[in-house]
PDB file of N, CA and C in Angstrom:
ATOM      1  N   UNK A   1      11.367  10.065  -2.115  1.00  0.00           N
ATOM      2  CA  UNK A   1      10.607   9.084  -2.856  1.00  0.00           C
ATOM      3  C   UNK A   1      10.061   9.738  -4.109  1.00  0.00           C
ATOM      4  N   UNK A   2       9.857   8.979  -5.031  1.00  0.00           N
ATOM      5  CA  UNK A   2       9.254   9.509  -6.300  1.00  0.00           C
ATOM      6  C   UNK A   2       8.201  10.082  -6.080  1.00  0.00           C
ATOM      7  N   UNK A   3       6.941   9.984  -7.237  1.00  0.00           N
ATOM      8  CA  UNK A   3       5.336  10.849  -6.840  1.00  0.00           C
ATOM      9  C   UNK A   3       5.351   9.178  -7.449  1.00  0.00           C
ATOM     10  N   UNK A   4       4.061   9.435  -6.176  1.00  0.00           N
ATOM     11  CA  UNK A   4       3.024   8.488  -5.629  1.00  0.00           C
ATOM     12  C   UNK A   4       1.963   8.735  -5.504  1.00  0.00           C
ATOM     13  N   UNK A   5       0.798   7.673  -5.993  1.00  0.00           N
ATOM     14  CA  UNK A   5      -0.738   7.679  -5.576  1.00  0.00           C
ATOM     15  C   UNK A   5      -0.966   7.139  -4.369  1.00  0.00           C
ATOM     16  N   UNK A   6      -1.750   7.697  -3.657  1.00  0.00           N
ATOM     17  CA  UNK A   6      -2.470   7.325  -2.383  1.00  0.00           C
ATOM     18  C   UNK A   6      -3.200   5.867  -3.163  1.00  0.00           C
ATOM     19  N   UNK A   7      -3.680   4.704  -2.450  1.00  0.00           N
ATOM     20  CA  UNK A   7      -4.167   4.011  -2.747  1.00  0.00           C
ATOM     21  C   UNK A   7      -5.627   3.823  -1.789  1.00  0.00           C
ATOM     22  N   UNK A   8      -6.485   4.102  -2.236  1.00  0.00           N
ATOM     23  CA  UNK A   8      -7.568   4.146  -1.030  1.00  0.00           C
ATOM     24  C   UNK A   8      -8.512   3.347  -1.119  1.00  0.00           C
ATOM     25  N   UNK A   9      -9.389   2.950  -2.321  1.00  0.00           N
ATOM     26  CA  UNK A   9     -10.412   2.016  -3.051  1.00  0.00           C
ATOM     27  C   UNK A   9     -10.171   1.017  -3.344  1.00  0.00           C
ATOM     28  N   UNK A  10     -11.053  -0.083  -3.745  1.00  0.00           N
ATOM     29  CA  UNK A  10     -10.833  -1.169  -4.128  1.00  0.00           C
ATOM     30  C   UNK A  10     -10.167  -0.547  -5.334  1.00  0.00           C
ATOM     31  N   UNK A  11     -10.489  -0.051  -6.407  1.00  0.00           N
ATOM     32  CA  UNK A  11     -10.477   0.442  -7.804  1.00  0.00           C
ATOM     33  C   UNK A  11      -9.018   0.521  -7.657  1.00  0.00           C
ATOM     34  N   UNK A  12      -8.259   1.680  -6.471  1.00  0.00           N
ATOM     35  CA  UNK A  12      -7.369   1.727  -6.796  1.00  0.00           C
ATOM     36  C   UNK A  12      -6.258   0.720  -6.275  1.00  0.00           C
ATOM     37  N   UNK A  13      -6.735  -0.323  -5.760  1.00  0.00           N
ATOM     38  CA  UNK A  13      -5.856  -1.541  -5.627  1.00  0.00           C
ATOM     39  C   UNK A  13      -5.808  -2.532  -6.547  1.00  0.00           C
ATOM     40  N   UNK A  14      -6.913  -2.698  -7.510  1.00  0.00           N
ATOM     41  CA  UNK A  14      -7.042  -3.542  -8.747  1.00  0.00           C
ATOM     42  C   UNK A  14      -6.257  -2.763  -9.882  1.00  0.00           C
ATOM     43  N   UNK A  15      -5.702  -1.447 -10.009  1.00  0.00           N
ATOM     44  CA  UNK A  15      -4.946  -0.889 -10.832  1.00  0.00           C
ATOM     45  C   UNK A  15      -4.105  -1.052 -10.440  1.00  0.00           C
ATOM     46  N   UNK A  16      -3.224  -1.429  -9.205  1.00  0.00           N
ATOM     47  CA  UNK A  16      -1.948  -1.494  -8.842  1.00  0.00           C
ATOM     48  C   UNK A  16      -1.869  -3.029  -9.088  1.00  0.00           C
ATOM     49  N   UNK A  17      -2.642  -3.809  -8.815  1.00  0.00           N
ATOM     50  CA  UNK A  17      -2.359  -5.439  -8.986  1.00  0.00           C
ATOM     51  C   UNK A  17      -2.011  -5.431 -10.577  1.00  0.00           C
ATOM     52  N   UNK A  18      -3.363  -5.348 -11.357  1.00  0.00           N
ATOM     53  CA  UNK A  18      -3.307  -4.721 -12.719  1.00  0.00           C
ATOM     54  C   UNK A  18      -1.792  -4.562 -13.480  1.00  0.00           C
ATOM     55  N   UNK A  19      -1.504  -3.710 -13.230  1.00  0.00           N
ATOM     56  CA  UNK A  19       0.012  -2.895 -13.447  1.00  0.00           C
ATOM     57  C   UNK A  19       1.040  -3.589 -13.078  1.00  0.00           C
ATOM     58  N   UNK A  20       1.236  -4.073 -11.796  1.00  0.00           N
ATOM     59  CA  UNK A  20       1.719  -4.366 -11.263  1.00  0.00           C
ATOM     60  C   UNK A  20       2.931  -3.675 -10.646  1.00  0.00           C
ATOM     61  N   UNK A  21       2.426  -2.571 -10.046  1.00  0.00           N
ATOM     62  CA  UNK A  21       3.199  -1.318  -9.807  1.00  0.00           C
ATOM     63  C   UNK A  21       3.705  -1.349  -8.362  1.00  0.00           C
ATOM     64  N   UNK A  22       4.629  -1.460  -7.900  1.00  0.00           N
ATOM     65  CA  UNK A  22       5.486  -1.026  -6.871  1.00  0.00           C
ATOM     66  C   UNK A  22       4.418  -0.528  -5.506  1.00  0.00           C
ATOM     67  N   UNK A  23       4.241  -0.604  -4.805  1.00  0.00           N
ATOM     68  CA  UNK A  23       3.429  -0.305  -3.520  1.00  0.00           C
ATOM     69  C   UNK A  23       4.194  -0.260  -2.046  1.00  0.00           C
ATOM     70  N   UNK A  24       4.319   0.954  -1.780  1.00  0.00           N
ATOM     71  CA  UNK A  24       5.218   1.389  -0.404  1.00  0.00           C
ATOM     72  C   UNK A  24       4.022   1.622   0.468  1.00  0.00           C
ATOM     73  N   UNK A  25       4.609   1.035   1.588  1.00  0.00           N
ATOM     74  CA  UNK A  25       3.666   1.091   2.547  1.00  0.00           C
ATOM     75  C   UNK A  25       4.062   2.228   3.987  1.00  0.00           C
ATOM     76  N   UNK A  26       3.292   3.102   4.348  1.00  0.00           N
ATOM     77  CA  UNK A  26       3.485   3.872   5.957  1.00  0.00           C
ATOM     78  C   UNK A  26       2.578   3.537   6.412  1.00  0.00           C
ATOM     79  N   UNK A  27       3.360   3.638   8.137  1.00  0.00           N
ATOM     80  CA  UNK A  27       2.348   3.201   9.416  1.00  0.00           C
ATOM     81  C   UNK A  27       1.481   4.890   9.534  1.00  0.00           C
ATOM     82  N   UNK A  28       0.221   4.882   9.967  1.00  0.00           N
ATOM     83  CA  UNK A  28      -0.341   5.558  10.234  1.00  0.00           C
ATOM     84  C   UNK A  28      -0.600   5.932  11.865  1.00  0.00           C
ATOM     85  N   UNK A  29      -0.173   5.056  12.420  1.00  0.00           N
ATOM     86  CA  UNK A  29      -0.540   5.483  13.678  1.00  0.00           C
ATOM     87  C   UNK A  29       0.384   5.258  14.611  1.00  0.00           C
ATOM     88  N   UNK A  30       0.354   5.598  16.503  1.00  0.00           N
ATOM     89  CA  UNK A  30       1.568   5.353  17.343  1.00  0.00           C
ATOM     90  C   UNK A  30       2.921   6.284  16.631  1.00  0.00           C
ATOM     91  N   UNK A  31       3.742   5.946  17.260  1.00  0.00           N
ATOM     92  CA  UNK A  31       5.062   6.203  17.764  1.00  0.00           C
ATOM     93  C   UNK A  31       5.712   6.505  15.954  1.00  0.00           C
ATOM     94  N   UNK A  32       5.565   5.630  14.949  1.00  0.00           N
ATOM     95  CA  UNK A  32       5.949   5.183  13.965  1.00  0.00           C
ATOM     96  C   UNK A  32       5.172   5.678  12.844  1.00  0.00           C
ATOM     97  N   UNK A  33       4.014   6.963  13.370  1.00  0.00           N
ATOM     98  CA  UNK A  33       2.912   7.387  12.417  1.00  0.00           C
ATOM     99  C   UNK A  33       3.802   8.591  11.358  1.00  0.00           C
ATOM    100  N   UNK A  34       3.927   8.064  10.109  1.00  0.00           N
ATOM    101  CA  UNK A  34       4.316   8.854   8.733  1.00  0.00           C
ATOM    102  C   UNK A  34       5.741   8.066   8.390  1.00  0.00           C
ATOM    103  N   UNK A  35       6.237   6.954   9.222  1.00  0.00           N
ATOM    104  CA  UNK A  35       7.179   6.401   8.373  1.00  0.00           C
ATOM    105  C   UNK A  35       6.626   5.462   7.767  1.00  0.00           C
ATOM    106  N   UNK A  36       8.147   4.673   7.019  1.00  0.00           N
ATOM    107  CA  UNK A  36       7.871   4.060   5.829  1.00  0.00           C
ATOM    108  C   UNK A  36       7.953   2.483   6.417  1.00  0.00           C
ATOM    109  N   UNK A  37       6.841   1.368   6.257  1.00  0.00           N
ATOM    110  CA  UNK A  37       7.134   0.751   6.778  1.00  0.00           C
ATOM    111  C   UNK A  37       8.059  -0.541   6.245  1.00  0.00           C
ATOM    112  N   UNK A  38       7.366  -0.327   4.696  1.00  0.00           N
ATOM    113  CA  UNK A  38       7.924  -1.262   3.802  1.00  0.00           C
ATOM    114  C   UNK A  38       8.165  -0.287   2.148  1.00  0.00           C
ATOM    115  N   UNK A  39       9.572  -1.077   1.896  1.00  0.00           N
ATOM    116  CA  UNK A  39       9.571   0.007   0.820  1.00  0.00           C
ATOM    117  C   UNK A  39       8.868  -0.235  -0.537  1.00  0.00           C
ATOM    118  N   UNK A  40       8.336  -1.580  -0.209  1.00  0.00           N
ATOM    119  CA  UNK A  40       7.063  -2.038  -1.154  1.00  0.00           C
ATOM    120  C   UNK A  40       7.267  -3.101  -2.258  1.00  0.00           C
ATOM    121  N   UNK A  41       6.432  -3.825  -2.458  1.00  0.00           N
ATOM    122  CA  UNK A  41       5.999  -4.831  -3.357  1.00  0.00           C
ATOM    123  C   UNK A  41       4.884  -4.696  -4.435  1.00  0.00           C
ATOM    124  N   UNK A  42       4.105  -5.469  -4.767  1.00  0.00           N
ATOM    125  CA  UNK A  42       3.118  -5.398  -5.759  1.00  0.00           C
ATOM    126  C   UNK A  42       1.794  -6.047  -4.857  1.00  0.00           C
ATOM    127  N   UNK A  43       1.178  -5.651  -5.252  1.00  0.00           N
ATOM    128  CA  UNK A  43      -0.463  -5.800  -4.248  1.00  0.00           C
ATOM    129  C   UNK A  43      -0.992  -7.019  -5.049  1.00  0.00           C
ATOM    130  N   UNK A  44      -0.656  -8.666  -4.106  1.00  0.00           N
ATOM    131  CA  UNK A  44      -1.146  -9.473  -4.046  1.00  0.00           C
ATOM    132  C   UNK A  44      -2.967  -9.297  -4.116  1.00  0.00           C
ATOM    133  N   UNK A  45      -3.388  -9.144  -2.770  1.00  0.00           N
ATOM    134  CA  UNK A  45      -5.092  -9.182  -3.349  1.00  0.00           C
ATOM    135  C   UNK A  45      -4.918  -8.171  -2.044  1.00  0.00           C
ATOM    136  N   UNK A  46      -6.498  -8.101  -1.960  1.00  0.00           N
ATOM    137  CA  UNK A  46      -7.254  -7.127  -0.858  1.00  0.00           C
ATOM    138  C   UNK A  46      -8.805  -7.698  -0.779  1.00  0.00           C
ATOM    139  N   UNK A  47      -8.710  -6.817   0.851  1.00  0.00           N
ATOM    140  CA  UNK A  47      -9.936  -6.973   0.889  1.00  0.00           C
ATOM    141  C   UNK A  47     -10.671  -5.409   1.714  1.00  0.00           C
ATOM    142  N   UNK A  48     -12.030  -5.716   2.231  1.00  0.00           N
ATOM    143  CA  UNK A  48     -12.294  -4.480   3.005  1.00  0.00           C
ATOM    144  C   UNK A  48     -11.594  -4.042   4.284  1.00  0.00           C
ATOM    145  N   UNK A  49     -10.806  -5.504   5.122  1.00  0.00           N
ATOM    146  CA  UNK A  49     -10.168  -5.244   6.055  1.00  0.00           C
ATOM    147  C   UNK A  49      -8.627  -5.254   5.854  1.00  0.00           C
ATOM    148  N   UNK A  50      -7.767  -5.955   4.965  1.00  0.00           N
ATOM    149  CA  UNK A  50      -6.612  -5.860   4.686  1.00  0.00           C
ATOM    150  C   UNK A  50      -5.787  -6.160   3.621  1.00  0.00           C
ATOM    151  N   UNK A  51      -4.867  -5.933   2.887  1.00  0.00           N
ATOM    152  CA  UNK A  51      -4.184  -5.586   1.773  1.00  0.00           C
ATOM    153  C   UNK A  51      -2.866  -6.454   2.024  1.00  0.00           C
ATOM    154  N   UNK A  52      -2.853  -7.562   1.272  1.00  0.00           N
ATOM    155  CA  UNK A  52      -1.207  -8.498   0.912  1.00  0.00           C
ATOM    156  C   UNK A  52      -0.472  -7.803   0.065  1.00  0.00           C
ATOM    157  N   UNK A  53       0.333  -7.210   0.141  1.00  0.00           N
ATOM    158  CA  UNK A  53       1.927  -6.703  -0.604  1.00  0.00           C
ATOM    159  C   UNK A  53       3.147  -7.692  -0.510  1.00  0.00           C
ATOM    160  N   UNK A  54       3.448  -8.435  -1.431  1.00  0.00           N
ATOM    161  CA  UNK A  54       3.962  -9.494  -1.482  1.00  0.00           C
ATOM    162  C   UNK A  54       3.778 -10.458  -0.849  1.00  0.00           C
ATOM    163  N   UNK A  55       4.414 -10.858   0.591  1.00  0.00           N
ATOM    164  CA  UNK A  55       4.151 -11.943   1.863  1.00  0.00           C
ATOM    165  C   UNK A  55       3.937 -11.649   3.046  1.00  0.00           C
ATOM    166  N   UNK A  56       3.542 -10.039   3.034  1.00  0.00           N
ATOM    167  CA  UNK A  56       2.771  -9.592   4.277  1.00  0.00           C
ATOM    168  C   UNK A  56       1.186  -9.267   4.079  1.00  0.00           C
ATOM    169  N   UNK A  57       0.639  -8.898   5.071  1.00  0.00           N
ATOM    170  CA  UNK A  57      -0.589  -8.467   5.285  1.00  0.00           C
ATOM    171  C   UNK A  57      -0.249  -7.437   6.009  1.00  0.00           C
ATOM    172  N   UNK A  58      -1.206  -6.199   5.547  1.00  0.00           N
ATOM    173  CA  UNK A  58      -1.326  -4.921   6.460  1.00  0.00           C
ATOM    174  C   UNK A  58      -2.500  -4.242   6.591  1.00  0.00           C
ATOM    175  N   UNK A  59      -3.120  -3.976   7.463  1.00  0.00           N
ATOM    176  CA  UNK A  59      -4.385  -3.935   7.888  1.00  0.00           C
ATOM    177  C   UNK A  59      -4.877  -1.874   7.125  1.00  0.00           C
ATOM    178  N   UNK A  60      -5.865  -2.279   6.240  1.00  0.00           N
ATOM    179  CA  UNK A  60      -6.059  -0.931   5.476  1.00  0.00           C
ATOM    180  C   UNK A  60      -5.907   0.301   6.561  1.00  0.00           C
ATOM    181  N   UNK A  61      -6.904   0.240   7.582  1.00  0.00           N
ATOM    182  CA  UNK A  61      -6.570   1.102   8.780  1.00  0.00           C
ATOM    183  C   UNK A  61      -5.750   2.081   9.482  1.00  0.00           C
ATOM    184  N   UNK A  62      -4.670   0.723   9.071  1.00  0.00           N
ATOM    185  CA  UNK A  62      -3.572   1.346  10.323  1.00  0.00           C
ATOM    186  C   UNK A  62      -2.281   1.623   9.484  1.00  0.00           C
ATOM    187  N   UNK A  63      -2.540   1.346   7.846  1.00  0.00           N
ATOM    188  CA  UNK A  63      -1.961   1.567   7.287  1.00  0.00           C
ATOM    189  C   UNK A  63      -1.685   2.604   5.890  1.00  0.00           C
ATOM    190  N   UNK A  64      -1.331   3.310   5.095  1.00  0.00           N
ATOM    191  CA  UNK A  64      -0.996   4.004   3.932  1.00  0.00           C
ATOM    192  C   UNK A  64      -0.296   3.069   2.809  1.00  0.00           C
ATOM    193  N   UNK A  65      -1.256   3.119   1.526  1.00  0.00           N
ATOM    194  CA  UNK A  65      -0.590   2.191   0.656  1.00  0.00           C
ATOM    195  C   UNK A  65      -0.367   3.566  -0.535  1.00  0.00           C
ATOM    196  N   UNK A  66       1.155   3.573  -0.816  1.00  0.00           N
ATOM    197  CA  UNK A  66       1.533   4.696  -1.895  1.00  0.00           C
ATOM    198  C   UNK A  66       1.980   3.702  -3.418  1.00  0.00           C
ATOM    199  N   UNK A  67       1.198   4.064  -4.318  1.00  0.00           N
ATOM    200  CA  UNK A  67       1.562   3.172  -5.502  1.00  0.00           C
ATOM    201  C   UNK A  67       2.710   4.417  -6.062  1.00  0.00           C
ATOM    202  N   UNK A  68       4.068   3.570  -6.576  1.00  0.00           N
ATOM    203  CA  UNK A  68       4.753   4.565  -7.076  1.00  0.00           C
ATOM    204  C   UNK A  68       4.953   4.403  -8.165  1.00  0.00           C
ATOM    205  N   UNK A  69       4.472   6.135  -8.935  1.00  0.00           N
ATOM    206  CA  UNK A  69       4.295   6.382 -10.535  1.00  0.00           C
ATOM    207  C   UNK A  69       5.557   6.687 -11.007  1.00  0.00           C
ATOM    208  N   UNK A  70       6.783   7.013 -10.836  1.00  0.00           N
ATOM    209  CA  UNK A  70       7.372   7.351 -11.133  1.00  0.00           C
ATOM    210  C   UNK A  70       9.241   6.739 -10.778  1.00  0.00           C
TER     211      UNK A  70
END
């Protein structure tokens, strides 16, 4: 994969909407913890509990949002 920002803050989810930059998503936890789950969309909205990337929802938690810079 290219270089990627971790996406962790609101801040840095309003720069990816913003931009409208590419957003890959990994599972963080279980069986499936460090793959890729989706190879990514653009970050619809967010909130404190979960993050829309195109027509899913993924729960901030249980998930890794990588904005890709490159």
């Amino acid at each position: 994969m290219d270089a990627f920002k971790v996406l962790k803050t609101d801040s840095d989810f309003l720069a990816a909407a913003l931009t409208q930059s590419r957003v890959a998503i990994f599972e963080l936890r279980g069986d499936l913890a460090g793959c890729i789950v989706d190879y990514g969309g653009h970050v619809v909205k967010w909130s404190p509990i979960s993050v829309k990337v195109s027509d899913a929802y993924y729960i901030r938690g249980e998930f890794e949002f990588r904005m890709v810079l490159a």
